[in-house]
Protein backbone atom coordinates (compact mmCIF):
# COMPACT_ATOMS: atom_id res chain seq x y z
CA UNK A 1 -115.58 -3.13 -65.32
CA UNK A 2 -112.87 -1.19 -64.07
CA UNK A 3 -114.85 2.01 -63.17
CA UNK A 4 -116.95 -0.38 -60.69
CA UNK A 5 -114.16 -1.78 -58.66
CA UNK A 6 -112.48 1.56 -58.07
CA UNK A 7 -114.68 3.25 -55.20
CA UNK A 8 -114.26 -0.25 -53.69
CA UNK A 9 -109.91 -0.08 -54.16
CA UNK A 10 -109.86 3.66 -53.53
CA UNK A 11 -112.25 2.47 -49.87
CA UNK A 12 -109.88 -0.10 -49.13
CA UNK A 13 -106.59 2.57 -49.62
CA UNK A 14 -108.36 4.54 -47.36
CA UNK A 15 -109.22 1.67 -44.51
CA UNK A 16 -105.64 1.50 -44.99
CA UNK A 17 -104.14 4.64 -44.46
CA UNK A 18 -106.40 5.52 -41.70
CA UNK A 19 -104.98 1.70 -39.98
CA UNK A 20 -101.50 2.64 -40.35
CA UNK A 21 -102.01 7.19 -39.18
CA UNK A 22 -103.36 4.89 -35.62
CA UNK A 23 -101.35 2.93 -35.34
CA UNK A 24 -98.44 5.15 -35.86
CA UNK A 25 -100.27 7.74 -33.24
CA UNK A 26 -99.77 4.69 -30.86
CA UNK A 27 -95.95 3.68 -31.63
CA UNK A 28 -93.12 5.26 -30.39
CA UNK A 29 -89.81 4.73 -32.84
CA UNK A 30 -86.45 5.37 -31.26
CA UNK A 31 -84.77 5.13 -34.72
CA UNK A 32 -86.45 5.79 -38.47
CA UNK A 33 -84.46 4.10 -40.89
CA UNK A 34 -81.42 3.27 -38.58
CA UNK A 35 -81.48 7.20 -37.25
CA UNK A 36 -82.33 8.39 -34.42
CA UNK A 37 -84.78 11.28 -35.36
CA UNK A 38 -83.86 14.99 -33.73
CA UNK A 39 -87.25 14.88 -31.28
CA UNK A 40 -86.21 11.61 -29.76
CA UNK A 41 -82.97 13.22 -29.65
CA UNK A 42 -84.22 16.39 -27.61
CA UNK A 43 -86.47 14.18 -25.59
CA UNK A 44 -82.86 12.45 -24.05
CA UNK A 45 -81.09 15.48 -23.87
CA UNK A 46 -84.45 16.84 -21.54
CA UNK A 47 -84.76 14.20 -19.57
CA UNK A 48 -80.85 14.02 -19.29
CA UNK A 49 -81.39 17.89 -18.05
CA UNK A 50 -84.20 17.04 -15.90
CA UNK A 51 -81.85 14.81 -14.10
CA UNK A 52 -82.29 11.01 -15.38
CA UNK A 53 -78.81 9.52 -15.89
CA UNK A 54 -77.50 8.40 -19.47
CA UNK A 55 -78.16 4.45 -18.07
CA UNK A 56 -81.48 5.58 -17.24
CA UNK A 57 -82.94 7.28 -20.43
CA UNK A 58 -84.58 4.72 -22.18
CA UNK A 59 -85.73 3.06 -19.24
CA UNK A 60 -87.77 5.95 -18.30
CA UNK A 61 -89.01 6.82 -22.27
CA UNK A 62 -90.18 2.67 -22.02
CA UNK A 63 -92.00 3.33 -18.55
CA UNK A 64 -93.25 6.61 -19.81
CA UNK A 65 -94.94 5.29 -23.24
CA UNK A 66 -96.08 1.82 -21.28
CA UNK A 67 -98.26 4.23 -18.99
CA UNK A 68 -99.92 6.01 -22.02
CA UNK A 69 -100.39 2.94 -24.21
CA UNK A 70 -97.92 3.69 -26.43
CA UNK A 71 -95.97 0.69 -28.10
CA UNK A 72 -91.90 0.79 -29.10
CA UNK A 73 -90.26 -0.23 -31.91
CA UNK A 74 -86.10 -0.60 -31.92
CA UNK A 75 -84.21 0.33 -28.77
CA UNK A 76 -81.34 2.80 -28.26
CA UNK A 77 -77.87 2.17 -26.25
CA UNK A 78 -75.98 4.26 -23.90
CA UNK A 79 -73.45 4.87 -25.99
CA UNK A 80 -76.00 6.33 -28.90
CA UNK A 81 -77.52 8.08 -25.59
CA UNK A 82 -74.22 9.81 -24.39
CA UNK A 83 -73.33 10.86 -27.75
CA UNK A 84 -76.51 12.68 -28.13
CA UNK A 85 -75.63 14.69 -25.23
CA UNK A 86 -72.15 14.99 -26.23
CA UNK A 87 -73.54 16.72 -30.03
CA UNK A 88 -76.17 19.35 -27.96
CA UNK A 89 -73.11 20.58 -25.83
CA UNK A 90 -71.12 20.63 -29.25
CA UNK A 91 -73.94 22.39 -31.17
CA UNK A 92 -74.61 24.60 -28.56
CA UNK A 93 -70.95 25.92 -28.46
CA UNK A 94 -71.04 26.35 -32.15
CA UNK A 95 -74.16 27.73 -32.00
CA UNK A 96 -72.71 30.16 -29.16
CA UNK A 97 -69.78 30.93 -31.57
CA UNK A 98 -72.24 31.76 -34.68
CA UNK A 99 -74.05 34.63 -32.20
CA UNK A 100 -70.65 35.70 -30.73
CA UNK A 101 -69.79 36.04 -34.49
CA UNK A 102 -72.67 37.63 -35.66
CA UNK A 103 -72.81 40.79 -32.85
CA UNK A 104 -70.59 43.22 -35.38
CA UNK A 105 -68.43 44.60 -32.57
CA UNK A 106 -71.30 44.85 -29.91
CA UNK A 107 -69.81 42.50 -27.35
CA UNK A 108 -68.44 43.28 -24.04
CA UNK A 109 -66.56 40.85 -22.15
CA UNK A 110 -65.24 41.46 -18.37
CA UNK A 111 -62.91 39.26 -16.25
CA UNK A 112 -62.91 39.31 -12.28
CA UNK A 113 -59.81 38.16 -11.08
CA UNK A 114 -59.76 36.96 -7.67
């Protein structure tokens, strides 16, 4: 009996998965598990680049996904917002200091003084 009903329940699991891969294609998560992931992170430090203020951020992402039929779940603030942008200038210093580290003496640095 239980050979019959499992093309049926493995049918169903895959109804199922293929619901939720399309419905994830179509939703747009600003955190994952209380986090905010590291593309949504890039995606406000390029649009921050590009020019949109902090205030503005997730106002644009929300007008951006509306236009392509893309549904959000959670939100962000501008306080989550401006401390992403605060970590990429710290990681990019560090990361600065790592390369700086790592040139084994082949560094020149020059000074104009005006």
């Amino acid at each position: 009996m239980r050979d019959s009903r499992a093309p049926a329940k493995q049918a169903k699991a895959v109804e199922d998965g293929v619901k939720h891969a399309i419905k994830s294609m179509h939703t747009f998560k600003f955190k994952e598990i209380g986090v905010v992931p590291d593309a949504t992170r890039g995606l406000v430090r390029d649009l921050v680049k590009k020019g949109i203020p902090t205030t503005h951020v997730r106002e644009a992402i929300e007008t951006v996904a509306e236009h392509f039929a893309v549904s959000i779940e959670g939100s962000i603030s501008d306080r989550t917002i401006s401390r992403i942008i605060l970590e990429g200038g710290v990681a990019a210093k560090l990361q600065l200091t790592e390369e700086i580290r790592q040139s084994k003496g082949s560094l020149t640095l020059h000074q104009d003084t005006i």
